[in-house]
N, C-alpha and C. Protein backbone atom coordinates (compact mmCIF):
# COMPACT_ATOMS: atom_id res chain seq x y z
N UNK A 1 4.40 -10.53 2.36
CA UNK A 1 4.36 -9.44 1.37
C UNK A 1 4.93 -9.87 0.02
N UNK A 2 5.77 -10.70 -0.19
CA UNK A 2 6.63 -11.02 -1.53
C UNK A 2 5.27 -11.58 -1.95
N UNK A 3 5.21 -12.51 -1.48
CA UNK A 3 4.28 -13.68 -1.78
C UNK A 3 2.83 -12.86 -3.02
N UNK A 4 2.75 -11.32 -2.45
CA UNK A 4 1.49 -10.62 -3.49
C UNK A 4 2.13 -9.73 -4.39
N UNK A 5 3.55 -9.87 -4.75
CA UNK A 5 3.86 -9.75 -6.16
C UNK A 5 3.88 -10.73 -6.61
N UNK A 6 4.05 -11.94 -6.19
CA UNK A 6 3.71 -13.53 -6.94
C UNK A 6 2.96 -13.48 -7.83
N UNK A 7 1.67 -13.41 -6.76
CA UNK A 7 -0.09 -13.77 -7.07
C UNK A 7 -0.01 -12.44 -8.28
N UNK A 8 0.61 -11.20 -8.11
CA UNK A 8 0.23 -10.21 -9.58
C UNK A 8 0.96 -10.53 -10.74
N UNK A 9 1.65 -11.26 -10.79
CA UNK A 9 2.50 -11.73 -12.02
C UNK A 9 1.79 -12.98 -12.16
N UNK A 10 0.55 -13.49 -11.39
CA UNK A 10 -0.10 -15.11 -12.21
C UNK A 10 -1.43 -14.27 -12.94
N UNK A 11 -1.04 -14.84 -14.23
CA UNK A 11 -2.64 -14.61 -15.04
C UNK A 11 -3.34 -14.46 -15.04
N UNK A 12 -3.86 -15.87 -13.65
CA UNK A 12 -5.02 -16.20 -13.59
C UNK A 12 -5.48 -14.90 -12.34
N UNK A 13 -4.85 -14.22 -11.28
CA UNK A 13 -5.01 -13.23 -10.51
C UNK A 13 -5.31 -11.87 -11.49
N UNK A 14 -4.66 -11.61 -12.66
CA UNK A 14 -4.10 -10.60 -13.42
C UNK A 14 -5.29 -9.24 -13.20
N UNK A 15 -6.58 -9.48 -13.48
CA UNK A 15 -7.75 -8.98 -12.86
C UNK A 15 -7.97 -8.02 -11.77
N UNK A 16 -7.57 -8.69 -10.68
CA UNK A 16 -7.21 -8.49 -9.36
C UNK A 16 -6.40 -7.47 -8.66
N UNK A 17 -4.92 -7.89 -10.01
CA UNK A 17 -3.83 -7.17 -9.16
C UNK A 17 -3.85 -5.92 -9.32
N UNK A 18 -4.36 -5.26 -10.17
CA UNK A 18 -4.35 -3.34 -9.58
C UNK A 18 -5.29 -2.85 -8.69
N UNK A 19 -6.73 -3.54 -8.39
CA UNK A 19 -7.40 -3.18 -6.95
C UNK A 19 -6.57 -3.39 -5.79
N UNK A 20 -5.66 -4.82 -6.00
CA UNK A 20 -4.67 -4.75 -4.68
C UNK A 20 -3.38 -4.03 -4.84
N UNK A 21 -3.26 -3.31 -5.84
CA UNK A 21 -2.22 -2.72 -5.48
C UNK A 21 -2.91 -1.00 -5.26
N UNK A 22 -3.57 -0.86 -5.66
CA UNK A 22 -4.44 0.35 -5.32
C UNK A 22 -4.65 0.22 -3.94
N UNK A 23 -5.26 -0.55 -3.19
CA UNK A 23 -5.43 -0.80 -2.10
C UNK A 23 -4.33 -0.63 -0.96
N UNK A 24 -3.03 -1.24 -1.70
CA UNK A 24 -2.06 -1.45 -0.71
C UNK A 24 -1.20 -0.17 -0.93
N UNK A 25 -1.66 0.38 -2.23
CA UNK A 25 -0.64 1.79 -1.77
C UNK A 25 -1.63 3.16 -1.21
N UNK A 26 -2.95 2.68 -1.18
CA UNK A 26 -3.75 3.53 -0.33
C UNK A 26 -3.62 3.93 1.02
N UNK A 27 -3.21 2.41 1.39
CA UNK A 27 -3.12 2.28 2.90
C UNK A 27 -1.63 2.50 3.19
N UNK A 28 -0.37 2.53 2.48
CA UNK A 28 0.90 2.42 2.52
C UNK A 28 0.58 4.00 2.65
N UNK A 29 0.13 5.11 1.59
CA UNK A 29 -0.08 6.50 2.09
C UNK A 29 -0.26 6.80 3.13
N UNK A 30 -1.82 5.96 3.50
CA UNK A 30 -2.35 6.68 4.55
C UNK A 30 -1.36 6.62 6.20
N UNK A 31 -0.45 5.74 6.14
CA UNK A 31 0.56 5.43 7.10
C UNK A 31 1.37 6.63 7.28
N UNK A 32 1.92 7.03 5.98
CA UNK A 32 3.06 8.15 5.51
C UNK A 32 2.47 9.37 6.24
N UNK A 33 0.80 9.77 6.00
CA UNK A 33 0.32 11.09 5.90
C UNK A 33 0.45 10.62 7.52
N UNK A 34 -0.16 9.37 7.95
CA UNK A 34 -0.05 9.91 9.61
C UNK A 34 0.99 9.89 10.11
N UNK A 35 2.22 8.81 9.98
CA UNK A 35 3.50 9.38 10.79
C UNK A 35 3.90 10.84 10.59
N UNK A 36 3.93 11.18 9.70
CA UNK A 36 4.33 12.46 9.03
C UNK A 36 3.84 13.73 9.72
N UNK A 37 2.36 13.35 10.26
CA UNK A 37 1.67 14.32 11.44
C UNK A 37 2.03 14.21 12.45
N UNK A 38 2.20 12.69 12.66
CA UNK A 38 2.63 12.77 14.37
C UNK A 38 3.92 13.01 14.55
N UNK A 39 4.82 13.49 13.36
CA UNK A 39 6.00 14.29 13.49
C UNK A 39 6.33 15.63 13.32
N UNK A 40 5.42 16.22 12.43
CA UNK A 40 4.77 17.35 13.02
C UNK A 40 4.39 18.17 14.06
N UNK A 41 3.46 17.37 14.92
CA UNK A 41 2.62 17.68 16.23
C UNK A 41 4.02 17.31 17.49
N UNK A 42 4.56 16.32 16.93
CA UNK A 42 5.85 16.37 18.22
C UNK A 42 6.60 17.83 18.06
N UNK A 43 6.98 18.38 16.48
CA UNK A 43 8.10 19.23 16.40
C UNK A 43 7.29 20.65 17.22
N UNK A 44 5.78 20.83 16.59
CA UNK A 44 4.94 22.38 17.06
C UNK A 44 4.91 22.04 18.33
């Protein structure tokens, strides 16, 4: 994981790095929204 703030601070990536960070906080959500249910559905 460090290693792809590296690659967004090189130039030559510079392009790149907001689809992957779009990407990785898409999927970092979509984690949140489901634990968040399946803590939910334990409490109902």
């Amino acid at each position: 994981p460090l290693r792809n703030y590296q690659l967004e601070s090189n130039p030559e990536r510079h392009d790149k790095s907001p689809v992957a960070v779009a990407i990785g906080n898409w999927v970092h959500g979509a984690e949140i929204v489901e634990n968040a249910y399946r803590v939910l559905e334990v409490k109902a």
